[in-house]
Protein backbone atom coordinates (compact mmCIF):
# COMPACT_ATOMS: atom_id res chain seq x y z
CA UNK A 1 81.59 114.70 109.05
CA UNK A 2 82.05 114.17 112.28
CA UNK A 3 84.74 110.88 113.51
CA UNK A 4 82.50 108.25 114.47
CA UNK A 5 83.89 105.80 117.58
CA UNK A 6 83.22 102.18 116.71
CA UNK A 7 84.71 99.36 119.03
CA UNK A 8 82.93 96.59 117.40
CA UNK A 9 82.47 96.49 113.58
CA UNK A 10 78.34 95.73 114.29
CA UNK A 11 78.16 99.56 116.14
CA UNK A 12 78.50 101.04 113.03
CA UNK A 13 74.84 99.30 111.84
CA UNK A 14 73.53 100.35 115.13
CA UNK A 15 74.70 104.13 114.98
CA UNK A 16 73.47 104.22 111.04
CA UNK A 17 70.14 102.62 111.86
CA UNK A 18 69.64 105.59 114.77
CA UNK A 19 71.32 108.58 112.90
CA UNK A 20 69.54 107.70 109.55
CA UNK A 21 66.71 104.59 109.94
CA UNK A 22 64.41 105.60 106.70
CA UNK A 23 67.95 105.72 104.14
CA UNK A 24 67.87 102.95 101.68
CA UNK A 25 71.08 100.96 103.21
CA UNK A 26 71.28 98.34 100.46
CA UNK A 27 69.83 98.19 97.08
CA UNK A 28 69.50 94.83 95.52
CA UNK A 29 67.71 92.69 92.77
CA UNK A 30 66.10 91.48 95.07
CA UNK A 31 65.26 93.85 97.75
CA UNK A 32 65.57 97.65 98.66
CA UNK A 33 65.83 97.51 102.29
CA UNK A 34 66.69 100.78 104.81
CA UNK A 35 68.98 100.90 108.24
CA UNK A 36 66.26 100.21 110.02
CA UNK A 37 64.88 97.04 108.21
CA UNK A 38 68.84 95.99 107.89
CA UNK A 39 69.31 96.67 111.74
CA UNK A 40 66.12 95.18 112.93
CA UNK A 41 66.57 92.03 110.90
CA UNK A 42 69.54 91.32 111.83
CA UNK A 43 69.25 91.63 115.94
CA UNK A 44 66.35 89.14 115.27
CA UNK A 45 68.21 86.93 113.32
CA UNK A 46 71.27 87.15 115.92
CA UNK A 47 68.36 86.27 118.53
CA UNK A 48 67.56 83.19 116.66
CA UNK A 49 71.01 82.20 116.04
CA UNK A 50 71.88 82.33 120.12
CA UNK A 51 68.57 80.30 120.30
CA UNK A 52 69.97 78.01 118.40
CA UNK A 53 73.28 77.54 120.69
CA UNK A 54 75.59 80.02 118.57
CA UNK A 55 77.45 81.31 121.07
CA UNK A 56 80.53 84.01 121.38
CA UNK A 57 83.36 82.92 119.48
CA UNK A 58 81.43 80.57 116.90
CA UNK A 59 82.03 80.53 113.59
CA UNK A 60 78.68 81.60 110.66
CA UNK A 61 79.24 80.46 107.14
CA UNK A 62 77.07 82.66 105.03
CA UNK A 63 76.85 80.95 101.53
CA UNK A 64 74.21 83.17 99.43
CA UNK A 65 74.38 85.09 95.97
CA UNK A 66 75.60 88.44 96.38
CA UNK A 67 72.42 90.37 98.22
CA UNK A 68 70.64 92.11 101.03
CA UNK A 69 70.19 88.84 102.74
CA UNK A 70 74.11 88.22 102.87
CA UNK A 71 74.54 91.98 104.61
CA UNK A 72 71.69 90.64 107.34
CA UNK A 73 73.44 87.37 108.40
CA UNK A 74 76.63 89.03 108.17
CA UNK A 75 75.29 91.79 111.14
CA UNK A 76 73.62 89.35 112.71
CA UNK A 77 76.47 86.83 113.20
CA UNK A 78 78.43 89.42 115.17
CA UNK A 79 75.30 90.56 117.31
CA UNK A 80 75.38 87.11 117.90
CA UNK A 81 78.93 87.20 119.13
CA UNK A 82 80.27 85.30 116.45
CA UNK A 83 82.75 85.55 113.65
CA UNK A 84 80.99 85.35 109.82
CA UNK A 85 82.83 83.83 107.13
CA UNK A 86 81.04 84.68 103.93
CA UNK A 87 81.68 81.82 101.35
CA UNK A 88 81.74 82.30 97.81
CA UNK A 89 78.21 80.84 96.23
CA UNK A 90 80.12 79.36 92.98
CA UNK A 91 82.17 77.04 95.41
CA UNK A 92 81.80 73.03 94.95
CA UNK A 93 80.17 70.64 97.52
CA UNK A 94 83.98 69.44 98.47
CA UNK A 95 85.60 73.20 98.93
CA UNK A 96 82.18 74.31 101.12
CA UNK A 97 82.67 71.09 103.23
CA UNK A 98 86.79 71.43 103.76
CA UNK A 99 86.19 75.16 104.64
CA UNK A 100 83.30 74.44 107.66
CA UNK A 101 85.01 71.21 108.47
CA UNK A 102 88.36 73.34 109.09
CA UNK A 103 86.50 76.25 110.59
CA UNK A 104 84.33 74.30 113.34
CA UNK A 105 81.28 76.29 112.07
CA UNK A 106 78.80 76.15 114.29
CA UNK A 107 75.96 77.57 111.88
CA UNK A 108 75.82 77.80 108.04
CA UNK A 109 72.84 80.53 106.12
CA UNK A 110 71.72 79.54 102.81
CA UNK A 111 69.41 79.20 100.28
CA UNK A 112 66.93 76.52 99.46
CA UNK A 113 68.39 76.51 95.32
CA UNK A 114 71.78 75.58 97.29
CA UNK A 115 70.62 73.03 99.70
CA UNK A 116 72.57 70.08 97.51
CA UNK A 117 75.86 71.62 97.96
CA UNK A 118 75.17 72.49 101.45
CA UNK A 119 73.43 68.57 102.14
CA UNK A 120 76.72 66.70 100.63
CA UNK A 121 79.22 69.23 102.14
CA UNK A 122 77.74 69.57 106.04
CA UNK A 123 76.79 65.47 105.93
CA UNK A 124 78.44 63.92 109.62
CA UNK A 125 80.18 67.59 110.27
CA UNK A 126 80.07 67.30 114.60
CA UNK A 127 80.49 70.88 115.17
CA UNK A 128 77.33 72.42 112.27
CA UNK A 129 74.35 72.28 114.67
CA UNK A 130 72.36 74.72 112.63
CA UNK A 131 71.62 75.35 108.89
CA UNK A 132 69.05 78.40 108.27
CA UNK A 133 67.65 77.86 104.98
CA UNK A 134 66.00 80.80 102.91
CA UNK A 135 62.80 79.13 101.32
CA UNK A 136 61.79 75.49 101.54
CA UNK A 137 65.03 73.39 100.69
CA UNK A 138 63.65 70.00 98.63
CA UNK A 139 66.53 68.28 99.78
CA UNK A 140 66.79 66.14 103.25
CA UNK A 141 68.96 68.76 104.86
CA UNK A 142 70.41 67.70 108.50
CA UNK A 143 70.23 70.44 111.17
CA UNK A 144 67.89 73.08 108.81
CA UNK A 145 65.88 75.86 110.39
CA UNK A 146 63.51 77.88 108.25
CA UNK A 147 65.68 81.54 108.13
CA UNK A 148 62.27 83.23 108.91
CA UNK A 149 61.43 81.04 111.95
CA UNK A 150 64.91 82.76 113.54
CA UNK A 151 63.71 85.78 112.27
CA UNK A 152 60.35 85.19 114.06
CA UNK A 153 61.74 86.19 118.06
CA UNK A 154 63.23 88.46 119.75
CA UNK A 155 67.05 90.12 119.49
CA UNK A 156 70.21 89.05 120.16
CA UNK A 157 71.89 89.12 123.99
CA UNK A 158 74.38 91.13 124.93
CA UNK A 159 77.96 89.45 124.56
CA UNK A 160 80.37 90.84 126.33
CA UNK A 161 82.66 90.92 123.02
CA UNK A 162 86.16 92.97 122.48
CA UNK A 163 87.52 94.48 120.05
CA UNK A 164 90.01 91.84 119.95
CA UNK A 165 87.56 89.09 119.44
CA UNK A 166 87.58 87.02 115.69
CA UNK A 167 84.91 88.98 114.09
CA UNK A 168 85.80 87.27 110.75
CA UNK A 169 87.30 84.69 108.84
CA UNK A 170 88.16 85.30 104.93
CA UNK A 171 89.44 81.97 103.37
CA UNK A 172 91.99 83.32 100.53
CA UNK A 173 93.55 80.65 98.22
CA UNK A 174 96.89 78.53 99.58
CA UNK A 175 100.10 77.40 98.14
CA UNK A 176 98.75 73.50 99.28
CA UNK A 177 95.63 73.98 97.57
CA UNK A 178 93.24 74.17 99.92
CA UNK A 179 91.75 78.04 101.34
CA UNK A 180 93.43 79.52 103.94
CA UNK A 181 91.05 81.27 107.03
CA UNK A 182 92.51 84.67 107.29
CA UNK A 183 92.19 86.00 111.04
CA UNK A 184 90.96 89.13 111.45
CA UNK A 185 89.65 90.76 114.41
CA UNK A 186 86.59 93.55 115.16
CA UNK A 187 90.15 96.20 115.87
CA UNK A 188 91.56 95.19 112.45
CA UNK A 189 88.53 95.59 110.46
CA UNK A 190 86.88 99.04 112.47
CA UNK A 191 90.43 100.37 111.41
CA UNK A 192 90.55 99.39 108.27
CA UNK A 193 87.18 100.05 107.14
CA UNK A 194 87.70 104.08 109.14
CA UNK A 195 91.40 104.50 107.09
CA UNK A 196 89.97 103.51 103.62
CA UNK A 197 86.82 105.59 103.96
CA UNK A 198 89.38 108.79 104.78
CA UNK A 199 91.96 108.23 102.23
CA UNK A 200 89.36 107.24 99.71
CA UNK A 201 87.09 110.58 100.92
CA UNK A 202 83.38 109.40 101.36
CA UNK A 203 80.66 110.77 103.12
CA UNK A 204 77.19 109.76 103.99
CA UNK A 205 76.15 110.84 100.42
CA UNK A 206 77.73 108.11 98.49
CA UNK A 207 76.22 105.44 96.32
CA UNK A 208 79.31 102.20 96.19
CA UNK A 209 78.79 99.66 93.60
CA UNK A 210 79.66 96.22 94.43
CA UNK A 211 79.65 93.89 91.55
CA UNK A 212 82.29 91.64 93.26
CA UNK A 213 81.24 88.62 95.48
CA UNK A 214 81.27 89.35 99.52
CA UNK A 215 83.17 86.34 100.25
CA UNK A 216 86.07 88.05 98.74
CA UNK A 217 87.57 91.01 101.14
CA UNK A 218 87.38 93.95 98.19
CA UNK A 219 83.91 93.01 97.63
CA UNK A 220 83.10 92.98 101.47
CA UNK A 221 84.49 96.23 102.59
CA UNK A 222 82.18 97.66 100.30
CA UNK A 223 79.44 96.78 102.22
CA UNK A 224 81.14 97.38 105.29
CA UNK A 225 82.59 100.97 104.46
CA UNK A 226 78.55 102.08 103.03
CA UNK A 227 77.04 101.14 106.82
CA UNK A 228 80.13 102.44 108.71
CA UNK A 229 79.38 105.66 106.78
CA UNK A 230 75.08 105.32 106.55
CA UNK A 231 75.76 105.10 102.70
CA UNK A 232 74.15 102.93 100.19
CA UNK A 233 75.23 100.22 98.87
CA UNK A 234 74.48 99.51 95.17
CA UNK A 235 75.03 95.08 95.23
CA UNK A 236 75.49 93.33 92.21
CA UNK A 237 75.21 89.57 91.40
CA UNK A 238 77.96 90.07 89.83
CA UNK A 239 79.89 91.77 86.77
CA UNK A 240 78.54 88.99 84.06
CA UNK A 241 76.46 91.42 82.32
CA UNK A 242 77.94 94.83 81.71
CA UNK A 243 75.49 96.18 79.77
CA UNK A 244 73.13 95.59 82.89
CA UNK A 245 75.87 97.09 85.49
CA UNK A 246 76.44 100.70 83.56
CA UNK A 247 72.79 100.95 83.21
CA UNK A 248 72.17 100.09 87.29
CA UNK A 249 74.96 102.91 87.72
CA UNK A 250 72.93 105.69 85.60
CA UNK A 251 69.73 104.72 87.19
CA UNK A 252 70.58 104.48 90.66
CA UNK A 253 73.23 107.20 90.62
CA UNK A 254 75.85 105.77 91.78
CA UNK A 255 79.33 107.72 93.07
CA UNK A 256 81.81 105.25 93.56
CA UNK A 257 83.02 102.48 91.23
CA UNK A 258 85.22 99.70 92.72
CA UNK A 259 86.80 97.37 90.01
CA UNK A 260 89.41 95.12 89.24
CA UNK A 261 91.53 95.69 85.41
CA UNK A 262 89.57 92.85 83.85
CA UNK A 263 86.09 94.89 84.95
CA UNK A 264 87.56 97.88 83.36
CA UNK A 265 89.05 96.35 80.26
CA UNK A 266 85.68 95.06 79.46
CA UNK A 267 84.26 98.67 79.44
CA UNK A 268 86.69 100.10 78.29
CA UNK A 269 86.21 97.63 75.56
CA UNK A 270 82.57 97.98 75.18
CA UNK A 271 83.12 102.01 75.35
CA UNK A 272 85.40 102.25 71.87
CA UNK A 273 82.46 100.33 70.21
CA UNK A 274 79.91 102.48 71.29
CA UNK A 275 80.46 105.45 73.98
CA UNK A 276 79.56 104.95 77.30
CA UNK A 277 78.54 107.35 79.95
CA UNK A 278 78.21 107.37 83.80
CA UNK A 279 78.53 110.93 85.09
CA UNK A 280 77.32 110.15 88.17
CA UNK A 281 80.55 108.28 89.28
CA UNK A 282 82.97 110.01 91.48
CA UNK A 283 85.46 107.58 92.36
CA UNK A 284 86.38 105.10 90.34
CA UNK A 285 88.92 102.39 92.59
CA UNK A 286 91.10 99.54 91.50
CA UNK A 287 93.15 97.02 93.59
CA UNK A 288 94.20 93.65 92.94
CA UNK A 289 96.03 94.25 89.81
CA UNK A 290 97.94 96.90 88.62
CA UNK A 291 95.68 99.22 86.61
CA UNK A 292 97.33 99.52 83.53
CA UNK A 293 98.47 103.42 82.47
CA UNK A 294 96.68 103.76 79.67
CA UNK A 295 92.87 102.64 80.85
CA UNK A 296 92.97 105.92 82.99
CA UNK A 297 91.92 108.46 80.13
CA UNK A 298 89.10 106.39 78.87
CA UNK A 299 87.88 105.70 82.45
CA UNK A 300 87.57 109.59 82.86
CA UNK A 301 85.82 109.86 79.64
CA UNK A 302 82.72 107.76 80.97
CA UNK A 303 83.51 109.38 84.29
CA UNK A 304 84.70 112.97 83.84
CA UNK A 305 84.33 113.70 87.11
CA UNK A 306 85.46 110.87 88.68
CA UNK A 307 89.26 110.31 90.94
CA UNK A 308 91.01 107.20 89.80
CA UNK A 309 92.85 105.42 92.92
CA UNK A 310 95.59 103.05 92.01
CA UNK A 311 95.69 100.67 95.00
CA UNK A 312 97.66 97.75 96.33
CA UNK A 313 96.45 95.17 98.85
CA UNK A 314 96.20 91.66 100.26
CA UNK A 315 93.62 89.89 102.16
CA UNK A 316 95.88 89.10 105.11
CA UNK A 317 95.70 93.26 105.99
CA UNK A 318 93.21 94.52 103.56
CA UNK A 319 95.00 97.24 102.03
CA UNK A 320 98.27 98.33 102.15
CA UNK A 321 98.87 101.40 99.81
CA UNK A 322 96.74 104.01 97.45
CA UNK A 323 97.82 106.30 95.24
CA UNK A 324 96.06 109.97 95.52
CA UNK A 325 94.39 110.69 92.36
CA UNK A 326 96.17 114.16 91.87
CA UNK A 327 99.18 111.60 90.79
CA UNK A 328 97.66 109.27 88.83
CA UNK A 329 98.76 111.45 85.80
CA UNK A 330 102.34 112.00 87.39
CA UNK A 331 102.90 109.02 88.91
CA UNK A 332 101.09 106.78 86.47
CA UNK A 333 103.25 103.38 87.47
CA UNK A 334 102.90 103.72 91.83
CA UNK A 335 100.44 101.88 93.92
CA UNK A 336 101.05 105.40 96.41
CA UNK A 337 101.93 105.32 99.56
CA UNK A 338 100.98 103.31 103.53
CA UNK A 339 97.19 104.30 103.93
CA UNK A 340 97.13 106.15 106.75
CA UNK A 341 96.84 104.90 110.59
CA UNK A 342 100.11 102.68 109.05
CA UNK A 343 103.56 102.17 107.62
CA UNK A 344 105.42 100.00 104.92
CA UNK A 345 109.04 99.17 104.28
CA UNK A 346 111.10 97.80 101.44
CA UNK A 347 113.77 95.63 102.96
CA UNK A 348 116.33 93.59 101.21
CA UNK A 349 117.48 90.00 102.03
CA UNK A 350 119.25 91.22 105.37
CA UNK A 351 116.40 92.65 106.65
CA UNK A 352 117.99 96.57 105.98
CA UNK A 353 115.40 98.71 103.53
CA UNK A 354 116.87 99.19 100.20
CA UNK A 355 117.61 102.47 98.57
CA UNK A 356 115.39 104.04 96.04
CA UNK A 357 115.00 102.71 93.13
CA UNK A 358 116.37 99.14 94.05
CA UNK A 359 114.08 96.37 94.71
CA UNK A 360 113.04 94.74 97.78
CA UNK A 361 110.22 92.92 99.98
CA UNK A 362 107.47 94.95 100.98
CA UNK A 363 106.46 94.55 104.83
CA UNK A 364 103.84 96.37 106.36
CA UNK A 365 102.67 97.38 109.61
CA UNK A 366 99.49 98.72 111.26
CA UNK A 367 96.70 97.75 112.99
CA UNK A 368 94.57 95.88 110.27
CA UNK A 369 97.51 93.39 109.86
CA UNK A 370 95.67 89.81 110.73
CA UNK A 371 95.75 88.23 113.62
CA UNK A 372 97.06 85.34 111.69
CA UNK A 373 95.51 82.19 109.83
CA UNK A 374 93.09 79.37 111.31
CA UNK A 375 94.98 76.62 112.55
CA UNK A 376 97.81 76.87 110.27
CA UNK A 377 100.87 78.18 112.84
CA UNK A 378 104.02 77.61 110.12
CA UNK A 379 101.81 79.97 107.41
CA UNK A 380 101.41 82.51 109.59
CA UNK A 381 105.05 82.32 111.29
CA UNK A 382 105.92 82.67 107.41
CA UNK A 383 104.08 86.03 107.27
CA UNK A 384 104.13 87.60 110.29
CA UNK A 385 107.68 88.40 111.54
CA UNK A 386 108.93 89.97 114.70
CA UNK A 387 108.36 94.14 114.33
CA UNK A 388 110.35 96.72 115.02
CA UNK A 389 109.74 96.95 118.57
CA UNK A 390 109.60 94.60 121.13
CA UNK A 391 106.79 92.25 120.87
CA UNK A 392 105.51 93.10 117.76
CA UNK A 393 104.65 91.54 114.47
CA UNK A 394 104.71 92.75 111.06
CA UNK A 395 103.25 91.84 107.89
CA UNK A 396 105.54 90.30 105.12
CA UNK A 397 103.53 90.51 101.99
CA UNK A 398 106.56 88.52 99.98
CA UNK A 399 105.95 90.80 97.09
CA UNK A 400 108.79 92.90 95.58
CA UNK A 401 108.53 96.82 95.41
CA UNK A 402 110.81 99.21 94.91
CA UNK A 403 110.73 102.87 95.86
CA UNK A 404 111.38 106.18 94.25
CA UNK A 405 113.29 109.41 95.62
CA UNK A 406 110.46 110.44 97.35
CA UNK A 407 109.24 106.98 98.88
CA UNK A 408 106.42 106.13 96.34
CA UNK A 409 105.72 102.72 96.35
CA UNK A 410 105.80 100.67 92.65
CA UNK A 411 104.82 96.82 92.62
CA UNK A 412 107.31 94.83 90.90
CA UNK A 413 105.56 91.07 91.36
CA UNK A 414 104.89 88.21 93.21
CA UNK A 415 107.47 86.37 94.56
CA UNK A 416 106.83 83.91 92.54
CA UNK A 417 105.86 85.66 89.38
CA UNK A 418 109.14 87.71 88.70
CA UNK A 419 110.88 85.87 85.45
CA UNK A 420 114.51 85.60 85.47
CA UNK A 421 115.64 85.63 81.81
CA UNK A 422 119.41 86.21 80.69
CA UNK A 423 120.04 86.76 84.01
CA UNK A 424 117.67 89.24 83.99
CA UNK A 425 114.98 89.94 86.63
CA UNK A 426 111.59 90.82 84.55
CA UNK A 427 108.56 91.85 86.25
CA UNK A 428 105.56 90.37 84.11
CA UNK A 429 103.40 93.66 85.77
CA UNK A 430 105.95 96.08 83.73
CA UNK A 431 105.48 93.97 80.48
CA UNK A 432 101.59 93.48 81.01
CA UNK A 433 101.37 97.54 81.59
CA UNK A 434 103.50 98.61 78.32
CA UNK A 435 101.28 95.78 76.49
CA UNK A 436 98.42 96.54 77.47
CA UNK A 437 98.68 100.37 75.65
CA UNK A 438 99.03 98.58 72.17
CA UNK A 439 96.26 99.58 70.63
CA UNK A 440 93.78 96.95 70.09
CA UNK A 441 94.89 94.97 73.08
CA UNK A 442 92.00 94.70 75.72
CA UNK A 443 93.85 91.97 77.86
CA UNK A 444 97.37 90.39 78.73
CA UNK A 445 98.76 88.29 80.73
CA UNK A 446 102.60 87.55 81.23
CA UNK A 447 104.43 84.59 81.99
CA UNK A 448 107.58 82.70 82.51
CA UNK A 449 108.14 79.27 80.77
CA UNK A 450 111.29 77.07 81.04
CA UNK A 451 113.72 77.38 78.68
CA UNK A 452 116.71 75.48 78.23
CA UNK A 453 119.43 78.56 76.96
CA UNK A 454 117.27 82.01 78.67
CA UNK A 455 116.67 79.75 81.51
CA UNK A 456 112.81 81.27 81.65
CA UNK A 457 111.35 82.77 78.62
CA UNK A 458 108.75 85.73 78.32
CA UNK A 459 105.22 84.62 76.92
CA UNK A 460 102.51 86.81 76.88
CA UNK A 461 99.37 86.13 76.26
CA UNK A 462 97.25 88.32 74.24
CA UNK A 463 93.39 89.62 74.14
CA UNK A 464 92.29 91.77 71.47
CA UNK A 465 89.26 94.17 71.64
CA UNK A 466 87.46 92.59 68.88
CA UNK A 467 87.87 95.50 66.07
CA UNK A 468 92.18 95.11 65.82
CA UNK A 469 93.38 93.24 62.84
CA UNK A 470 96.45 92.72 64.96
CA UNK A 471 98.89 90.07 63.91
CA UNK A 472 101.89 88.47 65.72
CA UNK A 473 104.53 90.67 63.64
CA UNK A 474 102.96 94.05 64.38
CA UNK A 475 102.30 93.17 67.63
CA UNK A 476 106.25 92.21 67.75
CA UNK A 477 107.00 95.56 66.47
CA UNK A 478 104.74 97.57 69.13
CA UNK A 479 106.64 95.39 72.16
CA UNK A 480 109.88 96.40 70.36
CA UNK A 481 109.16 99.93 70.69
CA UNK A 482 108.22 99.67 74.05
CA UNK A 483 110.49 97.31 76.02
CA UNK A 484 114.12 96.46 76.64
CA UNK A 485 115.01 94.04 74.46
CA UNK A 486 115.22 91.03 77.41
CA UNK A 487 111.17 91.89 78.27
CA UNK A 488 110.05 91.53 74.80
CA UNK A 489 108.08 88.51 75.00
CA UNK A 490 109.77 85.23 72.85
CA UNK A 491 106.19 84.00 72.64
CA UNK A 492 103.03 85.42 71.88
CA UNK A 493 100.13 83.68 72.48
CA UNK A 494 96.72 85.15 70.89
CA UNK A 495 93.54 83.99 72.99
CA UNK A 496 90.07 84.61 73.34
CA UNK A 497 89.66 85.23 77.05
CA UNK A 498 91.94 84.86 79.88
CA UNK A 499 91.21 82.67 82.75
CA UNK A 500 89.94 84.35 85.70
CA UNK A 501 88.58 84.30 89.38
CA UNK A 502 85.78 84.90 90.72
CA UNK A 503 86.69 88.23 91.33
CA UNK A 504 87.94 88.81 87.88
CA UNK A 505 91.91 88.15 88.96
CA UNK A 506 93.87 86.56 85.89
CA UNK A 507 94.41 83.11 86.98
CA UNK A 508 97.92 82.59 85.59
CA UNK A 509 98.30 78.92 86.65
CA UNK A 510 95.19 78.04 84.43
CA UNK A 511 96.98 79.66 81.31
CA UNK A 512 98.47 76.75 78.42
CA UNK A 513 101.93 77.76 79.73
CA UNK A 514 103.04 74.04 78.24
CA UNK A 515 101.83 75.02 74.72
């Protein structure tokens, strides 16, 4: 296929909606809409957005369920020269409110069943001079514009924007508590979205899944990748009903899979009770965990034909690493290798990269490395640090990796995951993976817990499948045979689901680690 040119990440909806304006574009519960419905609606949308005084360099919240309407506004925010900020539609009136207060959004898109979030969060907010409301709110709503009275004019003006204009802002959890706004610019996210469409290999041809929420940057690259290419994107609500997603797969034929372990484990699950099947998918992707060894076989036997990718990433660059699927078997542990366009190093504490084998912080550089986050200067000075070169930043992820002889990446953990125990440095990822193969075990989750004489003691937390009569001394017995003797876990904590995100991330911190 030829190399499309983008400069702004809105040229790929324009070239899509010329090159191919009948394809189905997205495919949603509630609508099936093509690349020239998508691109049409959102230029008029845009149109009624400037009308409304949004303005280069504004800020849209989108706050909507997962569907075709989200994809409009977020097109239609950048025709409109602004930056889109899609916020997640399970977040409370007080977390919507601190995220446009901090933001200065100048517009916020909605729906009329979220109108008393939106009334209590935007109430005596200076800089929110529009709210476009989807259906007739039956709320007092200051500000509100029916969505289909924007809709009603003409398109958008031209701009004048750069590449190196804030085309987004993803708000990512923080250490304080409240979301970070991660900075990223039309450059970062062109590149980005170009490198993981080659490394990942997909064409105009593909169907991509997204059961993950938009506001959440592995969910929106999936819609972003599908227009860059003139693909089709296959949204989900979400992942709540599996039964419902596998059969949405089969019927709409769709090639590539995105997940997260906890999506998988709950197939795979559902798969050793009774057999599964979607032939259709050829890539099957999973990032923001490490996908345990042992899910891989059982993945290809709903997907025979399908590549696995083992990836590592983080919001504040996207993605940093993939594994190619040729390895997976091989290499079963590694996250890969820099995606390409960009490098990575594993330095120790005096900034010099450690040898293989030893372990180290990963720092990455590239062009899809953020431009830094919203009004928080000492957070980003703590992630970007001067480059290599003159007058360059790079991207300190503070995660520990380690290398092997031939410069294959392997994710050790989060700063502040690793558990020291007996002096010992244990990563909870190399316990979860060797767990995780026991059979019987759909989930676990590691942790470190004070401990007067070890100093931190191993926990794990354990999910079973539902058909293992697994107790805590054969379980013992199974970590025994697979671990060094320090990363066998001193407690073991049976549970009946883990606590998890909205994009189906174990949320550790919400695990009894007092009990």
């Amino acid at each position: 296929m030829t190399p499309r040119y983008e400069r702004l990440l809105h040229d790929s909806l324009a070239r899509s909606a010329a090159e191919v304006p009948d394809k189905l574009a997205v495919i949603a519960e509630d609508a099936r809409v093509s690349y020239r419905e998508l691109d049409a609606r959102a230029a008029a949308l845009a149109g009624g957005l400037q009308r409304r005084g949004v303005r280069r360099g504004d800020r849209v919240a989108i706050y909507l369920e997962n569907g075709a309407d989200v994809v409009v506004a977020i097109y239609a925010a950048l025709r409109a020269g602004a930056a889109f900020m899609v916020v997640n539609p399970q977040t409370k009136a007080d977390k919507l409110r601190y995220i446009l207060e901090d933001s200065g959004a100048a517009a916020l898109v909605t729906d009329a069943s979220m109108v008393r979030a939106v009334a209590e969060a935007a109430q005596g907010l200076e800089a929110l001079h529009t709210v476009a409301v989807r259906g007739a709110p039956r709320t007092a709503l200051p500000h509100a514009v029916d969505w289909g009275e924007l809709e009603a004019g003409a398109g958008a003006d031209e701009t004048g924007a750069i590449p190196l204009d804030l085309a987004a802002l993803v708000y990512t959890s923080g250490s304080t508590g409240n979301p970070k706004g991660v900075m990223l610019s039309h450059q970062n996210m062109v590149f980005a979205q170009q490198s993981l469409c080659q490394y990942l290999r997909l064409t105009r041809d593909d169907r991509i899944l997204d059961v993950v929420p938009l506001a959440f940057d592995y969910g929106l690259y999936q819609a972003l990748m599908s227009v860059h290419l003139g693909a089709t994107l296959v949204l989900e609500a979400s992942f709540a009903f599996p039964a419902h997603v596998v059969k949405r797969v089969n019927d709409e034929g769709v090639t590539v899979f995105p997940g997260v372990p906890t999506v998988f484990a709950t197939l795979l699950a559902m798969h050793r009770q009774q057999s599964l099947s979607m032939p259709s998918v050829r890539r099957i992707t999973n990032t923001a965990a490490h996908l345990p060894d042992d899910f891989v076989p059982g993945l290809l036997e709903m997907s025979p034909e399908a590549l696995v990718y083992k990836m590592y990433g983080l919001t504040e660059c996207k993605r940093v690493c993939y594994l190619e699927p040729e390895l997976v078997q091989r290499k079963p542990s590694s996250v890969g290798k820099a995606i390409p366009g960009t490098e990575t190093f594993v330095l120790g504490d005096d900034g010099a990269p450690v040898p293989p084998g030893e372990t180290g912080v990963l720092y990455v550089r590239g062009p899809h490395v953020m431009m830094g986050y919203w009004n928080l200067p000492e957070e980003t000075a703590h992630m970007l640090k001067p480059g290599r070169y003159p007058g360059e930043r790079m991207l300190c992820t503070h995660d520990y990796f380690k290398t092997d002889a031939e410069g294959f990446l392997y994710f050790v953990g989060r700063s502040d995951d690793i558990i020291k125990s007996r002096g010992e440095k244990v990563s909870p990822v190399e316990v979860e993976n060797a767990l995780t193969g026991i059979p019987g075990v759909k989930e676990v989750a590691v942790v470190g817990v004070p401990d007067d004489i070890l100093g931190q003691a191993v926990r794990a937390f354990v999910v079973l499948d539902g058909s293992a009569q697994l107790d805590e001394r054969t379980f013992r017995r199974h970590c025994m045979a697979r671990l060094e003797s320090y990363m066998v876990p001193r407690d073991v904590v049976f549970i009946d689901d883990l606590p998890k995100t909205a994009t189906g991330k174990v949320r550790k911190r919400d695990l009894p680690v007092g009990a």
